[in-house]
C-alpha atoms as a PDB file:
ATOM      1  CA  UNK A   1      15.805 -35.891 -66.969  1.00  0.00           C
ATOM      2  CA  UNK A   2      12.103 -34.534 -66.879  1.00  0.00           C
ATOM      3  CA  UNK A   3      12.139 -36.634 -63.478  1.00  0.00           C
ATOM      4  CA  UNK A   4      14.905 -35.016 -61.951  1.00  0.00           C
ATOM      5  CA  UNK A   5      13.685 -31.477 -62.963  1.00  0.00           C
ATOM      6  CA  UNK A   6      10.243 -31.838 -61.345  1.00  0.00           C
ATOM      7  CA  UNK A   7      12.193 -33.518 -57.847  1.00  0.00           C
ATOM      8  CA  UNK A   8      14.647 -30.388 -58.105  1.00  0.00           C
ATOM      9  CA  UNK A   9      11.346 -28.010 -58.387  1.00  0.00           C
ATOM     10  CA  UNK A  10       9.250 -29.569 -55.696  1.00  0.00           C
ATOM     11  CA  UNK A  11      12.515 -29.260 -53.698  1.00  0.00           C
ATOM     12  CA  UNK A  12      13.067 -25.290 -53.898  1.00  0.00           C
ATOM     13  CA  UNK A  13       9.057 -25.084 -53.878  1.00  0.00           C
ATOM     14  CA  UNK A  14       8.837 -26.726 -50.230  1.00  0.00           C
ATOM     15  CA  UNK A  15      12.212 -25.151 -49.233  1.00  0.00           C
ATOM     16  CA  UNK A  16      10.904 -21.548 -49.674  1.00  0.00           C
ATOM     17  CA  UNK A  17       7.499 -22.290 -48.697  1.00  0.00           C
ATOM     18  CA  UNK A  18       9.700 -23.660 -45.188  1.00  0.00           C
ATOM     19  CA  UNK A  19      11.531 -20.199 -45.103  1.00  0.00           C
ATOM     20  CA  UNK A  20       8.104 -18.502 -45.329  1.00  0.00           C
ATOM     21  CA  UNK A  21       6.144 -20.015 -42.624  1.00  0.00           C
ATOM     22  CA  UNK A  22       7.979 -19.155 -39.574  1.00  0.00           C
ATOM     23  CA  UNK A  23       7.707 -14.919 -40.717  1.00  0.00           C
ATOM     24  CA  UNK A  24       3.861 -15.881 -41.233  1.00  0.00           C
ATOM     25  CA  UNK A  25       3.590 -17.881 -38.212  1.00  0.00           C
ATOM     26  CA  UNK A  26       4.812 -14.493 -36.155  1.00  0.00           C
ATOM     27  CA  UNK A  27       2.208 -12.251 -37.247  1.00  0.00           C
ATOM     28  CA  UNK A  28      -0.670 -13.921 -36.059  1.00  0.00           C
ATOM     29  CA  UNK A  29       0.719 -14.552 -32.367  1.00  0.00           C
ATOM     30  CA  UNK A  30       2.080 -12.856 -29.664  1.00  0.00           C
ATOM     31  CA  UNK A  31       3.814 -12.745 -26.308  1.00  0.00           C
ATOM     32  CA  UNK A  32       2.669 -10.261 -23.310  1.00  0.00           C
ATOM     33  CA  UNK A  33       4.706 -10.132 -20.165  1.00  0.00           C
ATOM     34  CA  UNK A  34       2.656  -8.670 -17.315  1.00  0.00           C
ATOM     35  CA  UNK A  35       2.298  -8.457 -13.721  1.00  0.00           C
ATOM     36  CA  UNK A  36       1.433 -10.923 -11.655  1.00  0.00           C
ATOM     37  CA  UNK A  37      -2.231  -8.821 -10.591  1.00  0.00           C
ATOM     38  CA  UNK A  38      -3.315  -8.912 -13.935  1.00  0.00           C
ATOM     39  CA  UNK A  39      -3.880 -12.892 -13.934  1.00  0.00           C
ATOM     40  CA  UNK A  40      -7.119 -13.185 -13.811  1.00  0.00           C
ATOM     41  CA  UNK A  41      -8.206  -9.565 -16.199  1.00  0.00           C
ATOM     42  CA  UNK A  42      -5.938 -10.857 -19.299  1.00  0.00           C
ATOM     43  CA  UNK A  43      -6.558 -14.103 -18.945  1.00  0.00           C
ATOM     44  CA  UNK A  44     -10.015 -13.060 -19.301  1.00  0.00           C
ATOM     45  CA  UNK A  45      -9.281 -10.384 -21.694  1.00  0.00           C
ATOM     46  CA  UNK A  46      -7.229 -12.918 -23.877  1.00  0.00           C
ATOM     47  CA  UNK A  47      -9.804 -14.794 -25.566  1.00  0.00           C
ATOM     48  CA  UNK A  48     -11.801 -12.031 -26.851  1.00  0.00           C
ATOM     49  CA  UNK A  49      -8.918 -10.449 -28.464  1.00  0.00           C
ATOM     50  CA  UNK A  50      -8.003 -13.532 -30.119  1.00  0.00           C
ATOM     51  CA  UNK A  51     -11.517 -13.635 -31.989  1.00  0.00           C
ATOM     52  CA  UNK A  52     -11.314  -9.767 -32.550  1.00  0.00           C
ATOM     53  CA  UNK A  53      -8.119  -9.923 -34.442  1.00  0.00           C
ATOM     54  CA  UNK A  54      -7.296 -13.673 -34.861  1.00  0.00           C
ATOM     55  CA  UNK A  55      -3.552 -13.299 -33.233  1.00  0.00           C
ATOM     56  CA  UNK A  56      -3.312 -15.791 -30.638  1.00  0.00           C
ATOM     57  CA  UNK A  57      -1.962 -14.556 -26.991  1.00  0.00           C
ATOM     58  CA  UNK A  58       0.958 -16.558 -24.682  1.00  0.00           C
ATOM     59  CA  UNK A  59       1.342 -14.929 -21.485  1.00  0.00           C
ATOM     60  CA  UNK A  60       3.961 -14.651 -19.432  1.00  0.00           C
ATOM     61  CA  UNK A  61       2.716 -13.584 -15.730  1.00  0.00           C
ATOM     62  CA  UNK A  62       5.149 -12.595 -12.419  1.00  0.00           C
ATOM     63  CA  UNK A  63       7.021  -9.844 -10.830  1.00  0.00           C
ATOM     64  CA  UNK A  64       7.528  -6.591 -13.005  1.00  0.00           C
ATOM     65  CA  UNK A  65      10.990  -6.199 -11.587  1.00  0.00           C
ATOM     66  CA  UNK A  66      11.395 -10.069 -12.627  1.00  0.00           C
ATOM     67  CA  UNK A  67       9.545  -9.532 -16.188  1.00  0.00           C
ATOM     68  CA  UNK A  68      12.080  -6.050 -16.543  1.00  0.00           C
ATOM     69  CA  UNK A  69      14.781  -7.917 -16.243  1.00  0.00           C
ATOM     70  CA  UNK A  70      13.882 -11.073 -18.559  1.00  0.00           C
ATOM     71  CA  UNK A  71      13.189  -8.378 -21.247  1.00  0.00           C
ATOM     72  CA  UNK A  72      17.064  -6.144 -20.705  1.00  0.00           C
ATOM     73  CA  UNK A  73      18.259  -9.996 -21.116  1.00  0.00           C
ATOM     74  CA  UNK A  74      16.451 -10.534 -24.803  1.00  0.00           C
ATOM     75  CA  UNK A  75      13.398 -12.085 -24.362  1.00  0.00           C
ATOM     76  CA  UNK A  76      11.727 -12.140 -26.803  1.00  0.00           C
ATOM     77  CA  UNK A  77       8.390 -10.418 -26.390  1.00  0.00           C
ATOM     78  CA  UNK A  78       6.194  -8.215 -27.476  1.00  0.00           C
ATOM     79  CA  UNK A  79       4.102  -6.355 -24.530  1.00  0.00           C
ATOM     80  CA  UNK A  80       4.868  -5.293 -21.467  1.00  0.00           C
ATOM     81  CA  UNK A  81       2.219  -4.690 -18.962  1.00  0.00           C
ATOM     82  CA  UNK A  82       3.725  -3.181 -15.769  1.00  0.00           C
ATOM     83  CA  UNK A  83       2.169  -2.779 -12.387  1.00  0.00           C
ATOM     84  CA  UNK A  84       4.230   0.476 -11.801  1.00  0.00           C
ATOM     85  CA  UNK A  85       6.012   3.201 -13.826  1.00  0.00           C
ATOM     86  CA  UNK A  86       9.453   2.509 -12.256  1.00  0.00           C
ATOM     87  CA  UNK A  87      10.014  -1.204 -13.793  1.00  0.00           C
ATOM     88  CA  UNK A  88       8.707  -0.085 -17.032  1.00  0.00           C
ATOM     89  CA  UNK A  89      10.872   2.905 -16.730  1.00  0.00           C
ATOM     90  CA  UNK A  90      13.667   0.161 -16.123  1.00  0.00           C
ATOM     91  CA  UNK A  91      12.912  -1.251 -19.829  1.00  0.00           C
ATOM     92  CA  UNK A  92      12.528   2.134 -21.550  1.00  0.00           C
ATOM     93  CA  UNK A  93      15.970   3.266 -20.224  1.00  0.00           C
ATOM     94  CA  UNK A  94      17.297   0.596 -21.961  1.00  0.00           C
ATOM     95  CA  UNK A  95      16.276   2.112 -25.229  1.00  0.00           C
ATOM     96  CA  UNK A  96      13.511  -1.501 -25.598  1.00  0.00           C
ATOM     97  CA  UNK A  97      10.035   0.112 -25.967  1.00  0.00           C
ATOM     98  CA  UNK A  98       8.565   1.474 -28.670  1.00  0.00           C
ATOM     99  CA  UNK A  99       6.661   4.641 -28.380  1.00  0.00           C
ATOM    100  CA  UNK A 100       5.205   6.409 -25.104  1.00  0.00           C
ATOM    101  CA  UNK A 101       3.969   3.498 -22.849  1.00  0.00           C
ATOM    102  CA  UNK A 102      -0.186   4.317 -21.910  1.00  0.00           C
ATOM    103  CA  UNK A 103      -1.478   3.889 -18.205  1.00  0.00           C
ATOM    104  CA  UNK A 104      -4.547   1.495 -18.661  1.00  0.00           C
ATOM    105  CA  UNK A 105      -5.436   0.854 -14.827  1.00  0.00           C
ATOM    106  CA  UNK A 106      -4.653   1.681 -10.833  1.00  0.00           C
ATOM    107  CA  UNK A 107      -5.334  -0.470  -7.743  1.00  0.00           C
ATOM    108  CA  UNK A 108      -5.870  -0.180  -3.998  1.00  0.00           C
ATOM    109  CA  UNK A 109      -3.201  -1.696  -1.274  1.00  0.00           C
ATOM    110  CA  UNK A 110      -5.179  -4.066   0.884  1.00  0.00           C
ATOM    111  CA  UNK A 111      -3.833  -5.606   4.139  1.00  0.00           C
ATOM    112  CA  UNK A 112      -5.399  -9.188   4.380  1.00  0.00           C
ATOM    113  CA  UNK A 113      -4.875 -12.240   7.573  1.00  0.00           C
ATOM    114  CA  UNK A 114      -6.199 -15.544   6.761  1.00  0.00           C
ATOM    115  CA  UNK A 115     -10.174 -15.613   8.276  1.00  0.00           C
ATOM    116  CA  UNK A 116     -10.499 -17.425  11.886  1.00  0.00           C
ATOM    117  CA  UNK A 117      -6.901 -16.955  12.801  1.00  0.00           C
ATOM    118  CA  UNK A 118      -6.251 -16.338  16.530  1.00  0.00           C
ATOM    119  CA  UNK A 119      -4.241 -13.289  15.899  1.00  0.00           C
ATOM    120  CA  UNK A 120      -6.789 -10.327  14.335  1.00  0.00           C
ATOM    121  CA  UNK A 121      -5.730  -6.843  12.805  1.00  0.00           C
ATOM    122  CA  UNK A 122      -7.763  -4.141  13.348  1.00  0.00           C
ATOM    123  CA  UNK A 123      -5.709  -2.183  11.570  1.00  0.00           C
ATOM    124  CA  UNK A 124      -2.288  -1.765   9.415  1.00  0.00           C
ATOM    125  CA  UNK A 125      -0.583  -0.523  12.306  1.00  0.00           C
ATOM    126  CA  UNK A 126      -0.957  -4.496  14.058  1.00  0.00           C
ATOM    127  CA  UNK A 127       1.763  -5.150  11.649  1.00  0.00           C
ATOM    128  CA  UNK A 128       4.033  -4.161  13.868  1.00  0.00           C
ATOM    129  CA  UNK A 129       3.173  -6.214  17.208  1.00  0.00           C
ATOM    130  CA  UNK A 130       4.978  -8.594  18.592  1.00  0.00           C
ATOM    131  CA  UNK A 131       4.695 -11.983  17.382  1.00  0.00           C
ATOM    132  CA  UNK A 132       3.136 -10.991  14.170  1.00  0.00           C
ATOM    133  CA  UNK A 133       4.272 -13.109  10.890  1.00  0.00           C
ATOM    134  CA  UNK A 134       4.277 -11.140   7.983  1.00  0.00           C
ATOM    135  CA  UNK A 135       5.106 -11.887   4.449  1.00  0.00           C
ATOM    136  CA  UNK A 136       5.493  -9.290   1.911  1.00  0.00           C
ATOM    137  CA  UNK A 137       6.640  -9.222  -1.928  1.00  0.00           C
ATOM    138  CA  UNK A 138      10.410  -8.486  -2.270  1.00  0.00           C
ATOM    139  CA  UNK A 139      11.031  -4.354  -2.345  1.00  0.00           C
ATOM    140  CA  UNK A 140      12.084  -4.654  -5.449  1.00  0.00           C
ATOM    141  CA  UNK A 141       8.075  -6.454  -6.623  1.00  0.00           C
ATOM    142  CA  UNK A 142       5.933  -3.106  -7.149  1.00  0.00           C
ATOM    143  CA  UNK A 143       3.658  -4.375  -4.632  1.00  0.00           C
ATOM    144  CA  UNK A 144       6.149  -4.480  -1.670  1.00  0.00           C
ATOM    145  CA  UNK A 145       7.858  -1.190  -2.765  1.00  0.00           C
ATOM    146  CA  UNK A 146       3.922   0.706  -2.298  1.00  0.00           C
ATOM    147  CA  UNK A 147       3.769  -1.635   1.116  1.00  0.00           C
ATOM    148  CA  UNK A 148       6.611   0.107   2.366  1.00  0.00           C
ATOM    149  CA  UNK A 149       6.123   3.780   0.871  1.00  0.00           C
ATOM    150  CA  UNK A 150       3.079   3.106   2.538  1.00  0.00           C
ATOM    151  CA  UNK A 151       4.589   1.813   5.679  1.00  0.00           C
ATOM    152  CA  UNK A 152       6.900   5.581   5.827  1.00  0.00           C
ATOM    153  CA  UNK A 153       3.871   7.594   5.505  1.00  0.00           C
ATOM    154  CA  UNK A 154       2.012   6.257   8.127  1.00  0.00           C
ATOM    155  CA  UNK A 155       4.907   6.423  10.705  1.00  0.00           C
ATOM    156  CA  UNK A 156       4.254   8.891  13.186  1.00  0.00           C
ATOM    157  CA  UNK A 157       0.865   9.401  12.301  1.00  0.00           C
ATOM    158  CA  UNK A 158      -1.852   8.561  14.934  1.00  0.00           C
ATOM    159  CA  UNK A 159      -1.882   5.532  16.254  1.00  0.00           C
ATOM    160  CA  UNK A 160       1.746   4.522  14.527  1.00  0.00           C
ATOM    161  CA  UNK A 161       5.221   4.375  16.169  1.00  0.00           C
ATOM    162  CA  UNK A 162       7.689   6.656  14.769  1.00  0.00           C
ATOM    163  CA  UNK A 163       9.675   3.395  13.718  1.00  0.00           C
ATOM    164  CA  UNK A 164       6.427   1.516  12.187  1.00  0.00           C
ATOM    165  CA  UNK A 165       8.550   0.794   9.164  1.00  0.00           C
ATOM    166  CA  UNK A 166      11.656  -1.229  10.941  1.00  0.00           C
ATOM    167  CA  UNK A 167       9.015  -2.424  13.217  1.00  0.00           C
ATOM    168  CA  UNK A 168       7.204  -4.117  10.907  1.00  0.00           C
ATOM    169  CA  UNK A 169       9.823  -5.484   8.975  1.00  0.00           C
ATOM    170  CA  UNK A 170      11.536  -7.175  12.076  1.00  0.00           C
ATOM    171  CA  UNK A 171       7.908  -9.215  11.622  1.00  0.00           C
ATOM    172  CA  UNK A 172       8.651  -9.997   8.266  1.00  0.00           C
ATOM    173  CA  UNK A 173       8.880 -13.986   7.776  1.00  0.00           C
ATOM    174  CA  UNK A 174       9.044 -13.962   3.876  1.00  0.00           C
ATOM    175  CA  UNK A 175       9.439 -11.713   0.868  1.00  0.00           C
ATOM    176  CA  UNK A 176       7.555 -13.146  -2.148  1.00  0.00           C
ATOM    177  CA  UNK A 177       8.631 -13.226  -5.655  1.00  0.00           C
ATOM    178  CA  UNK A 178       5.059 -11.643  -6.682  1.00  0.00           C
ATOM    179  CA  UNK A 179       1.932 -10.738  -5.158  1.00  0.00           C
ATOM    180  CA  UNK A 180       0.083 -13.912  -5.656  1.00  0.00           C
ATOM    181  CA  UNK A 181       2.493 -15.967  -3.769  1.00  0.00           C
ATOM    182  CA  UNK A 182       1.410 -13.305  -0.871  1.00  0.00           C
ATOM    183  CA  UNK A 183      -1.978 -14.362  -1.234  1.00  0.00           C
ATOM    184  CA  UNK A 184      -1.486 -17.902  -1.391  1.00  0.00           C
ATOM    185  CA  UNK A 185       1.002 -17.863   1.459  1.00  0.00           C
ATOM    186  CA  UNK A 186      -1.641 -16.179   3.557  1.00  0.00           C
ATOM    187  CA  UNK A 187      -4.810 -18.186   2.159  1.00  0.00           C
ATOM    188  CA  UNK A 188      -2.883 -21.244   3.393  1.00  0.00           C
ATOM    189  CA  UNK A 189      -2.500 -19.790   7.024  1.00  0.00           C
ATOM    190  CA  UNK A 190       1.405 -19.632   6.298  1.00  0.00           C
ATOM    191  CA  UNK A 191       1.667 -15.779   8.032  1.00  0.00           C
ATOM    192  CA  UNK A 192      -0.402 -14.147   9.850  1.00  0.00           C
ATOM    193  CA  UNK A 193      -0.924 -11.315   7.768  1.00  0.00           C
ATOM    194  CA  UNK A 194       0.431 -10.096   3.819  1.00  0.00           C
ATOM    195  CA  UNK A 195      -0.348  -6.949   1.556  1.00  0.00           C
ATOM    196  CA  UNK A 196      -1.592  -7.419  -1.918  1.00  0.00           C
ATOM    197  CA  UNK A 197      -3.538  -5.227  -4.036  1.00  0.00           C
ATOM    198  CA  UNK A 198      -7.385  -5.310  -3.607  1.00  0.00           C
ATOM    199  CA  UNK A 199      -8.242  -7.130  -7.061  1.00  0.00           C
ATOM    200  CA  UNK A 200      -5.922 -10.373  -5.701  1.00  0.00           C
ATOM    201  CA  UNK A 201      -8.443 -11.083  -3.241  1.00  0.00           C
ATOM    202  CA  UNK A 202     -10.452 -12.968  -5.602  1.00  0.00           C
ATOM    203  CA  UNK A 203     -13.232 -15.077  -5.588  1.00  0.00           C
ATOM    204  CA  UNK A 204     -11.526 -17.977  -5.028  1.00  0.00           C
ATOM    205  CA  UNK A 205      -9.859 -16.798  -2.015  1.00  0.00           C
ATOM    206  CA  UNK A 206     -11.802 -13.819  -0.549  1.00  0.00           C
ATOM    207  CA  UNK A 207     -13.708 -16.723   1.935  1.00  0.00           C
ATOM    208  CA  UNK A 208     -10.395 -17.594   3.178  1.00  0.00           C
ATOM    209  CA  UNK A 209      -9.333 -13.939   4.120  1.00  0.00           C
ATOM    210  CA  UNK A 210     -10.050 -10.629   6.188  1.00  0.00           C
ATOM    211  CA  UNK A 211      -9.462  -7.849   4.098  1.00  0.00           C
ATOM    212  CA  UNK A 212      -8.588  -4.332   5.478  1.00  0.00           C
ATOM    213  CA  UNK A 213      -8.134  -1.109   3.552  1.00  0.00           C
ATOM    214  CA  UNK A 214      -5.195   1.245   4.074  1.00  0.00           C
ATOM    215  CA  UNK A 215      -6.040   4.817   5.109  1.00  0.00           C
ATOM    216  CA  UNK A 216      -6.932   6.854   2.126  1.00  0.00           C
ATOM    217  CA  UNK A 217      -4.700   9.736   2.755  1.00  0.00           C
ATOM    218  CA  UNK A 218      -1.392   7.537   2.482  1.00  0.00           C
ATOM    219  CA  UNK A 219      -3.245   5.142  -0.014  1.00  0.00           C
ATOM    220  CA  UNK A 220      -0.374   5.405  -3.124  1.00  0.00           C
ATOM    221  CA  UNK A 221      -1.140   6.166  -6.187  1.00  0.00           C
ATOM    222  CA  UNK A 222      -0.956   2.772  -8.483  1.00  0.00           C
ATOM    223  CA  UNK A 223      -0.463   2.704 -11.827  1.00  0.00           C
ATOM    224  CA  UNK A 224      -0.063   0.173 -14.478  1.00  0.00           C
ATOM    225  CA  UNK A 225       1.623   1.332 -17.818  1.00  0.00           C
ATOM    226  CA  UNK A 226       1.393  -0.599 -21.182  1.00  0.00           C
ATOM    227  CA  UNK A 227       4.051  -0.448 -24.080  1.00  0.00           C
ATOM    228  CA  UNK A 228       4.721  -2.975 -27.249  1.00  0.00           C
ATOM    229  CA  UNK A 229       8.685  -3.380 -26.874  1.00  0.00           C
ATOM    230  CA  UNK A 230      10.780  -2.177 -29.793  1.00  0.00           C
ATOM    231  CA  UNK A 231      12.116  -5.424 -30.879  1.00  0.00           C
ATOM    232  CA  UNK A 232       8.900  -7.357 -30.975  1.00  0.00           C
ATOM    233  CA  UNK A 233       8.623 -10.114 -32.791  1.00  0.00           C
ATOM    234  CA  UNK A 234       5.170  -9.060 -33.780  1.00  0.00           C
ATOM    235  CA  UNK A 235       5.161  -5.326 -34.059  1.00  0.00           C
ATOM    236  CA  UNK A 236       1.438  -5.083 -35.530  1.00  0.00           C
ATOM    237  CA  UNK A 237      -0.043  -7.663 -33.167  1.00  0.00           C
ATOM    238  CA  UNK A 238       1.846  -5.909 -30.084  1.00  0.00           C
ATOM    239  CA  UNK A 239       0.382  -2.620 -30.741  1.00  0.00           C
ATOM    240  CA  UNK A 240      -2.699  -3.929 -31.374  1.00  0.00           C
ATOM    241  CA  UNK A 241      -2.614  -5.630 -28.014  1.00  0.00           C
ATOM    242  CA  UNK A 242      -1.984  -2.216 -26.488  1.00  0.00           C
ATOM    243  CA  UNK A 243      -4.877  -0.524 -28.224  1.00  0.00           C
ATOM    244  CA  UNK A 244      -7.052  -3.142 -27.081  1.00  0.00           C
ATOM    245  CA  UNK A 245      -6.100  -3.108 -23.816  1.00  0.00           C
ATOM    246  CA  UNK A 246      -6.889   0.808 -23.877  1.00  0.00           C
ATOM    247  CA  UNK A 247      -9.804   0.594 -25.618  1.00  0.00           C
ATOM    248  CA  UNK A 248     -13.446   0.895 -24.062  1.00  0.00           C
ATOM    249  CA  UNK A 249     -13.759  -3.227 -24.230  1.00  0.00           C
ATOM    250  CA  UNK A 250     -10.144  -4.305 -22.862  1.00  0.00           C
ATOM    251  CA  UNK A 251     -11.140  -1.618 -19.877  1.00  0.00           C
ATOM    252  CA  UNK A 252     -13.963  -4.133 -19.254  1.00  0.00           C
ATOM    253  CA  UNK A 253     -12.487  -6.873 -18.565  1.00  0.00           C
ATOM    254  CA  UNK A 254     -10.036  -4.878 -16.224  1.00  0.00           C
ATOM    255  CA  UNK A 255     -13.336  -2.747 -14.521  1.00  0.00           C
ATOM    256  CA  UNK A 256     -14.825  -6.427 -13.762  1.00  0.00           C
ATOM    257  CA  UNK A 257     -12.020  -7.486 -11.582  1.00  0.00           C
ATOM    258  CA  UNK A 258     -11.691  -4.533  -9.616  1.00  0.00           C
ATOM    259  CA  UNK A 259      -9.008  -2.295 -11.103  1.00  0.00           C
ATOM    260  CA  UNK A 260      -9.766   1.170 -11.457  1.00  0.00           C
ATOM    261  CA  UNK A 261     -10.060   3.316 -14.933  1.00  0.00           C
ATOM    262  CA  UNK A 262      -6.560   5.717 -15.549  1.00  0.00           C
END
C-alpha cells in the first residue's frame, strides 16, 4: 500500500515537473527572423547577448518579403528585423507586432561585377548595354525594390536613357530570393553584374568583386526597423532582443560591418 502511494507520488511529481519544463524552456530562448544583410552583424551580435542575458538566440535569415510572409502564416517567432519599413509594415497590418517597431540601422546600394571580367562598368548606367547579364533580388526582396526605385530616378538624368529602367531589366538573367544569393551569383562569375547593399561585400568576397557606388542624389534612403511580434513565444526575451539591438553595444556590432547609425 505504502509502495503504491510513493509510485503514485513520484508519478504526478515527474508529470508536473514534465508540464513545467517546456514554459521554462521558452523563456530563456528565442527566435529572430531577419534579413538576409544582417548575416554576418547578428551572427556576431548573437553571442554577446547570450552571455548578457543568458537567453540563447536561433536565427532565421532570408528575404523580408519571405520572413513577412512566414510570420502572417504563424511562425512562431519572436523578432523581426526588417531591411525596409514596407515588409514590416506588411506584419504590423496584420495586427502581429507588439508595440512601435524602432529603426536600428540604414545601408548604401552598391553595384558590384565579379573582378577581371571582360565586360567592366564604369558606371550604373552600363546596366543597360547590350549583352549585359544582370541578376537582381526579386521586386518584391527590399533590395531589388531600392534597385529599381533607384533605377526610375536615374532615368533621364545625364548620361541615362529615358527608358534605363526597361532597359536594364531586358538584361536581367535572374531575380534572387535575397541579397546574398546576388552576391554569390556574382562572386562565382554567374552575371556580369548584381546590386546588393554595401555591407554584403564582405571580407570574404570583396577580392572577388568591383564595387561601384550609386550617385548620392538618387542614393534611397534604407532603413531597417526592429519589433518583438505580439504572439512571441518569449515576450521578455524578444523585447530584450530589441533593446539590445538599440542599445549603444548591439549598434557595435552593426557600425563594424558597415551599416550606418538611424
Amino acid at each position: 500500500m505504502r509502495r503504491s502511494f510513493f509510485s503514485l507520488a513520484l508519478a504526478a511529481l515527474l508529470a508536473g515537473a514534465g508540464l513545467a519544463s517546456p514554459a521554462g524552456a521558452q523563456q530563456d530562448k528565442i527566435t529572430v527572423f531577419a534579413a538576409a544583410s544582417l548575416t554576418e552583424a547578428y551572427n556576431a551580435a548573437g553571442p554577446a547577448f547570450t552571455k548578457k542575458t543568458g537567453i540563447a538566440v536561433t536565427f532565421n535569415y532570408g528575404g523580408s518579403d519571405t520572413l513577412a510572409t512566414q510570420i502572417k502564416q504563424g511562425a512562431p517567432v519572436d523578432v523581426f528585423a526588417s531591411a525596409n519599413n514596407a515588409q514590416m509594415k506588411v506584419v504590423s497590418d496584420a495586427g502581429l507586432i507588439a508595440g512601435i517597431p524602432k529603426t536600428f540601422a540604414k545601408n548604401r546600394l552598391v553595384l558590384i561585377s565579379p573582378k577581371g571580367a571582360a565586360m567592366k562598368f564604369a558606371s550604373p548606367a552600363d546596366l543597360a548595354k547590350p549583352g549585359a547579364k544582370v541578376v537582381l533580388a526579386a521586386a518584391t526582396v527590399p533590395v531589388g525594390g531600392y534597385a529599381r526605385a533607384t533605377f526610375g530616378k536615374l532615368s533621364g538624368t545625364s548620361g541615362y536613357p529615358a527608358d534605363f529602367p526597361a532597359a536594364v531589366e531586358k538584361n536581367v538573367v535572374s531575380n534572387e530570393l535575397d541579397v546574398k544569393a546576388v552576391v554569390t551569383k556574382i562572386s562565382l562569375g554567374e552575371g556580369d553584374a548584381g546590386v546588393v547593399y554595401s555591407t554584403d561585400v564582405t571580407a570574404s568576397v570583396a577580392p572577388k568583386l568591383d564595387v561601384l557606388p550609386f550617385p548620392s542624389a538618387v542614393a534611397p534612403d534604407i532603413e531597417y526597423p526592429i519589433a518583438a511580434l505580439k504572439n512571441a513565444p518569449n515576450a521578455k526575451g524578444a523585447q530584450a532582443f530589441v533593446d539590445y539591438i538599440v542599445s549603444p553595444e548591439g549598434q557595435a556590432f552593426l557600425k563594424t560591418r558597415g551599416f550606418i547609425s538611424p
